[in-house]
Protein backbone atom coordinates (compact mmCIF):
# COMPACT_ATOMS: atom_id res chain seq x y z
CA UNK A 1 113.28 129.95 81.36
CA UNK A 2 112.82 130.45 77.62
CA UNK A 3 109.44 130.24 75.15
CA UNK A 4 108.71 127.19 72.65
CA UNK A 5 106.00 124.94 71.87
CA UNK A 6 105.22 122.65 75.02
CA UNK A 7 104.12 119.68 73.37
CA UNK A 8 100.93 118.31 75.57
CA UNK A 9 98.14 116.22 75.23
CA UNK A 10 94.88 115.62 76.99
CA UNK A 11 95.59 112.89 79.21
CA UNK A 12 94.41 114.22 82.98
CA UNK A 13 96.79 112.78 85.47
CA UNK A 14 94.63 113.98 88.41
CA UNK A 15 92.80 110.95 89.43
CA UNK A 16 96.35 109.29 89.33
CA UNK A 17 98.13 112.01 91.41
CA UNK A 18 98.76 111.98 95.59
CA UNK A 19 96.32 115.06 96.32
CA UNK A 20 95.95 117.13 99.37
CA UNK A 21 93.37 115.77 101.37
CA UNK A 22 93.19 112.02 100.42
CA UNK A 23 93.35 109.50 103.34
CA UNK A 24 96.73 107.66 103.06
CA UNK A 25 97.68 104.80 105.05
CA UNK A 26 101.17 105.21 107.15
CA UNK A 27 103.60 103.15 104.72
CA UNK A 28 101.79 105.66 102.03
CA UNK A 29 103.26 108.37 104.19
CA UNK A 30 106.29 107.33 104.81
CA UNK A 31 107.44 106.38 101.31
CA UNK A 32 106.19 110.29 100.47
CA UNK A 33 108.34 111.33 103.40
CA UNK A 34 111.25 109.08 102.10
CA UNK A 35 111.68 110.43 98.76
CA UNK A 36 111.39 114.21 99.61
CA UNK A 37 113.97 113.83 102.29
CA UNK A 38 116.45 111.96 99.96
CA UNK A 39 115.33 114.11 97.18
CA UNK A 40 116.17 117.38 100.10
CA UNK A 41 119.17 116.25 100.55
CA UNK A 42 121.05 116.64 97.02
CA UNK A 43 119.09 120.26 97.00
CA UNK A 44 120.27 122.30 99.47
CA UNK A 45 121.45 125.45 98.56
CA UNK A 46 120.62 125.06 94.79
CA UNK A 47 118.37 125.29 92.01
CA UNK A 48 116.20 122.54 92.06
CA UNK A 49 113.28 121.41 89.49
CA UNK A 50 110.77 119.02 90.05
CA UNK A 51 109.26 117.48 87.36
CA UNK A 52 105.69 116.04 88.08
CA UNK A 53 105.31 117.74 91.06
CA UNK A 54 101.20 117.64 91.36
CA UNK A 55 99.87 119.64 93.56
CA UNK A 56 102.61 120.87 95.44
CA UNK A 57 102.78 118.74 98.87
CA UNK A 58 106.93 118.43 98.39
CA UNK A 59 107.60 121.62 97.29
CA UNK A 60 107.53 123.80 100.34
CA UNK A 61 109.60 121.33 102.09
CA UNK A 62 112.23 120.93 99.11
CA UNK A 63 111.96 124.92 99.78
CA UNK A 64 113.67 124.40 103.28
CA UNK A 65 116.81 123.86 101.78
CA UNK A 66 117.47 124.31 98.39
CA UNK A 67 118.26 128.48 96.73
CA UNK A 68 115.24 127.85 94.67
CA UNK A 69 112.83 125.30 93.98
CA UNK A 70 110.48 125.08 90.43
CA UNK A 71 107.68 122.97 90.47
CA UNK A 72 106.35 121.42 86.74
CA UNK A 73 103.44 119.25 85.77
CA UNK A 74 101.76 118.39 82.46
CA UNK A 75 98.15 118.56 84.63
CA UNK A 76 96.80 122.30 84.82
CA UNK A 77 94.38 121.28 87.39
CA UNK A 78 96.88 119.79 89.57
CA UNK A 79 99.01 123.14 88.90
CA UNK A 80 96.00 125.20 90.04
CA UNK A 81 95.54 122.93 92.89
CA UNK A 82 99.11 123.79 93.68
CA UNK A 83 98.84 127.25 93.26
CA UNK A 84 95.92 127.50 95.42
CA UNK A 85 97.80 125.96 98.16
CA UNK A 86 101.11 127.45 97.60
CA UNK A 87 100.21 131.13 96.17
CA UNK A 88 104.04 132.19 96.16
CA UNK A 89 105.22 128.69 94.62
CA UNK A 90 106.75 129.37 90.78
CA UNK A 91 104.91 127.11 89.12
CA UNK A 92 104.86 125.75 85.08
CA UNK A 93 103.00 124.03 82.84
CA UNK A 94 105.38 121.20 81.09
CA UNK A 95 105.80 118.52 79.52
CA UNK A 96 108.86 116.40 81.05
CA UNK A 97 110.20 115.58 77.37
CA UNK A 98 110.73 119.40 76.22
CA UNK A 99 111.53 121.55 79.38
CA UNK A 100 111.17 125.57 78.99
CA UNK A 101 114.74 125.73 80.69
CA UNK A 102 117.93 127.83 79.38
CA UNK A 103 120.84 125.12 78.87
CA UNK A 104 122.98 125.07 82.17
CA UNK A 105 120.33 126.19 84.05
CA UNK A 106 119.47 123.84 86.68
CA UNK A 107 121.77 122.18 89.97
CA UNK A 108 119.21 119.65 90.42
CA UNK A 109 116.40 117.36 88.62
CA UNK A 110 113.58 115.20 90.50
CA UNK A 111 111.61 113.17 88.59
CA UNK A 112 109.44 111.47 91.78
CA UNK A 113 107.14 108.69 90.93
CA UNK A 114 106.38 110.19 87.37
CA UNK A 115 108.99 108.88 84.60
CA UNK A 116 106.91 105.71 84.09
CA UNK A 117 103.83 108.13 82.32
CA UNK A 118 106.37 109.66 80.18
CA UNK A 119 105.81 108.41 76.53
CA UNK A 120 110.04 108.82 75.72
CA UNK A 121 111.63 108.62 78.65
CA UNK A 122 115.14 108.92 76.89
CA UNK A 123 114.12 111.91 75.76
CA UNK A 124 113.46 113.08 79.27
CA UNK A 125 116.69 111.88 80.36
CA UNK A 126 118.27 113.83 77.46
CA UNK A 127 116.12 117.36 78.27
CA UNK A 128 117.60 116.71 81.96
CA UNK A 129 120.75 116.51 80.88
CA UNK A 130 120.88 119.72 78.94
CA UNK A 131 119.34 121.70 81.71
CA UNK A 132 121.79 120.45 84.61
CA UNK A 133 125.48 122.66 85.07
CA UNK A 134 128.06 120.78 85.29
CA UNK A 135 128.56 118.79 88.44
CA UNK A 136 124.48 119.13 88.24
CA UNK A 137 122.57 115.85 89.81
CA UNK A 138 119.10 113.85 88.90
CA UNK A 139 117.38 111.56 90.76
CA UNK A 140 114.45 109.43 89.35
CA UNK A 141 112.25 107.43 92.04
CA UNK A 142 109.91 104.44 90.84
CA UNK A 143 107.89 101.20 92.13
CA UNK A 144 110.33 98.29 91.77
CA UNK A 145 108.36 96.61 88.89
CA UNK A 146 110.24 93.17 89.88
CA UNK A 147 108.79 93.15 93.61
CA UNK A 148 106.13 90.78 94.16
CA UNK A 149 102.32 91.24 93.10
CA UNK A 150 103.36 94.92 91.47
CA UNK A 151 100.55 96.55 89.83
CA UNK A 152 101.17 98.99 87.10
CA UNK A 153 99.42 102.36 87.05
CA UNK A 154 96.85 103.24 84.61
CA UNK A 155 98.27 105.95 82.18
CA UNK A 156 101.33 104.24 82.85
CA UNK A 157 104.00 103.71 79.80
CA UNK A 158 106.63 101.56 81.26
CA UNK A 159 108.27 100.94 84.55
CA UNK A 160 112.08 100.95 84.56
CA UNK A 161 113.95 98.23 86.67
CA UNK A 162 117.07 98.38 88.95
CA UNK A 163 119.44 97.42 85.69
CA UNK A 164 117.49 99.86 83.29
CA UNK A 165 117.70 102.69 85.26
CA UNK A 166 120.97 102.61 86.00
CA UNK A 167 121.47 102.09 81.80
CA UNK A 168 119.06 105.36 81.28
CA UNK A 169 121.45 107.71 83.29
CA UNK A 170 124.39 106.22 82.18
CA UNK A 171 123.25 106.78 78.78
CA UNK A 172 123.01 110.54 79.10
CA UNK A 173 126.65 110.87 81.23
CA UNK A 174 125.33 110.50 84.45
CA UNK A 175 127.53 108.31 86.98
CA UNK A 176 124.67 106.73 88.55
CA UNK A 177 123.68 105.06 91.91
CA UNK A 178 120.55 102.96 92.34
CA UNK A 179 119.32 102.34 96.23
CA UNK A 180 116.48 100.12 97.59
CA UNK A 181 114.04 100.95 100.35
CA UNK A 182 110.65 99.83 101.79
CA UNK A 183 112.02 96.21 102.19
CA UNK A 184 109.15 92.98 101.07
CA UNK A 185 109.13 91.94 104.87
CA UNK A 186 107.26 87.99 105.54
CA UNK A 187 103.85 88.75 105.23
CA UNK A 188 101.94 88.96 109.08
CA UNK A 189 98.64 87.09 109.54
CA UNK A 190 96.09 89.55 107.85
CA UNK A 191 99.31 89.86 104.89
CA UNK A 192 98.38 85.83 104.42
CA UNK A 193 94.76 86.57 105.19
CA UNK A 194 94.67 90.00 102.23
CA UNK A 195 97.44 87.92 99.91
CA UNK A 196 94.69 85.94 97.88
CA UNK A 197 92.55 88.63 97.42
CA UNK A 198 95.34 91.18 96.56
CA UNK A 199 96.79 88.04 93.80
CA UNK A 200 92.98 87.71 92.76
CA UNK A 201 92.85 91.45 92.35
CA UNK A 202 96.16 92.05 90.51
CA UNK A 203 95.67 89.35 88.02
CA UNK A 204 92.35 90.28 86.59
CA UNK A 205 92.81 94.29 87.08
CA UNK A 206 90.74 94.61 90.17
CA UNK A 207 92.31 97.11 91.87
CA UNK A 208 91.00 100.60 91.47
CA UNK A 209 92.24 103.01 88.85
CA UNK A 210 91.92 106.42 90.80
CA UNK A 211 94.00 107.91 93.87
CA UNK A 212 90.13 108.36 95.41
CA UNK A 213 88.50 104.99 95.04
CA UNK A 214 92.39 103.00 96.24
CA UNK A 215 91.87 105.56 99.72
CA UNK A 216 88.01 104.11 99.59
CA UNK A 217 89.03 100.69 99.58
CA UNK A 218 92.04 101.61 102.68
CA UNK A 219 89.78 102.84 105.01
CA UNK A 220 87.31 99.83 104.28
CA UNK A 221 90.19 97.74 105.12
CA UNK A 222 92.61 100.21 107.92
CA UNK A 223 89.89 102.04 109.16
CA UNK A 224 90.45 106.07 109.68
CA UNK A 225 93.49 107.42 108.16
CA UNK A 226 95.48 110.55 108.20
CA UNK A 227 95.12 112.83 105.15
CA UNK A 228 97.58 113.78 103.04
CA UNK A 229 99.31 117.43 103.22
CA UNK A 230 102.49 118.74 102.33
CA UNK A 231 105.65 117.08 103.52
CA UNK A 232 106.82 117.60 106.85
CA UNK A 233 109.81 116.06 108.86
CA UNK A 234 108.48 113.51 111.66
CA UNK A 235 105.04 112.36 109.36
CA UNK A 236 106.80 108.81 108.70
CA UNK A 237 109.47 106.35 109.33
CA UNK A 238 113.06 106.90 107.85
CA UNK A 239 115.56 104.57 107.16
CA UNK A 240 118.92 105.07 105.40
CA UNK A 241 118.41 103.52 101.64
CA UNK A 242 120.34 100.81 100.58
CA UNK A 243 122.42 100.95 97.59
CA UNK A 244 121.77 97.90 94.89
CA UNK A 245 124.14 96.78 92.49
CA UNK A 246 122.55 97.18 88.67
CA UNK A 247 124.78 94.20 87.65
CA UNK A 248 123.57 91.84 89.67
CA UNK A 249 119.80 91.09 88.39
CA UNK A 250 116.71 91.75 89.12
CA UNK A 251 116.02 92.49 92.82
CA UNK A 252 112.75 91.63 94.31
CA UNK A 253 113.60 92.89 98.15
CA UNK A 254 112.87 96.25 98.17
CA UNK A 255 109.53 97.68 97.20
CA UNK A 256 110.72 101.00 95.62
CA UNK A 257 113.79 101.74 93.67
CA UNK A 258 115.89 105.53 93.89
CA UNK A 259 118.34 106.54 91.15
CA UNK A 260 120.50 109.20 92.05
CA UNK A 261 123.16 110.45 88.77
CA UNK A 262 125.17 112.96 88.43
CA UNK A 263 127.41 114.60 85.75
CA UNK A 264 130.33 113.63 85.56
């Protein structure tokens, strides 16, 4: 790593952030398990840097396989929350647009369920580029902002789609793939019985701002549910993702989206 400014402000991403402790509902789990198992996958036996990491619950398992694993956020308290769980974890304070990384530094870059708070996400795209070695990967994970009844997150700057993502990587030399997963299934009795209130909700900004009052409103409506921890094999479904073709429109199917790019 090497010194320079860090350019941060005072936004507090905490009460946005999946924290250790917070009642999740199984889908919740599963889509956490999903992207740290794809993200696993490109890391093992490299360097590996995850931007946004929070407080830590992917890190140890990232760990498993990868040489070495770094975990960033622009939050100190989520850092400290992190470092209180995971005393041995390197751990830095950064902002996503101006990494403290040497050039040629880095195999691998995860940006998981953060690029859409980044103010210049070009610019992110750019500081990932200059930190990978060659033959170096990235993979950026995001809501699908096409999927039906999507509700952005507060803090939130914009949410790339299927086509735009691919066109961000591409931009900065990355040969990129864009996969699907968490498919819109036909909605089950209480899915028509919630739908209304969930349009309702969405439409006039209803639906709670924090991490904390969203698990509130899931028991209310699940009952008990397990609490979030760090990342384990077995805590949720898998499924194989399924690769989307940029060119071919907006896709409404899947409820999350996965870029994978690497340097070509």
């Amino acid at each position: 790593m090497e010194g320079g400014e860090v350019n941060l402000t005072a936004t507090d991403y905490t009460t946005v952030t999946e924290t250790w402790g917070l009642p999740a509902s199984p889908e919740q789990l599963a889509m956490q398990y999903f992207r740290y198992r794809m993200a696993a996958g490109l890391s093992t036996d490299r360097d590996v840097l995850e931007i946004g990491c929070g407080s830590g619950m992917g890190l140890p398992y990232l760990g498993e396989k990868a040489r070495m694993v770094v975990g960033g956020d622009y939050t100190m308290g989520l850092l400290r929350e992190a470092h209180a769980r995971l005393p041995k974890a390197p751990l830095v304070r950064m902002d996503a647009q101006h990494l403290p990384f040497r050039d040629a530094s880095l195999d691998v870059v995860l940006l998981l369920e953060m690029i859409y708070y980044v103010a210049d996400q070009n610019a992110a795209l750019a500081e990932c580029r200059r930190v990978l070695k060659p033959g170096g990967a990235v993979m950026v994970s995001v809501p699908n902002p096409d999927r039906p009844d999507f509700n952005p997150s507060p803090f939130s700057t914009r949410y790339p789609n299927m086509a735009e993502l691919a066109a961000l990587l591409t931009r900065h030399g990355f040969g990129a793939k864009v996969f699907g997963a968490f498919p819109v299934e036909a909605e089950s009795g209480r899915d028509r019985f919630l739908a209304p209130i969930r349009h309702f909700a969405v439409r006039y900004h209803l639906i709670p701002n924090s991490m904390r009052a969203k698990a509130i409103v899931k028991r209310m409506l699940y009952g008990r549910l397990p609490a979030l921890g760090a990342v384990h094999d077995g805590m949720g479904s898998y499924s194989e993702p399924v690769e989307l073709d940029p060119a071919r429109g907006p896709h409404r199917d899947f409820k999350n989206l996965y870029t994978v790019g690497r340097l070509e």
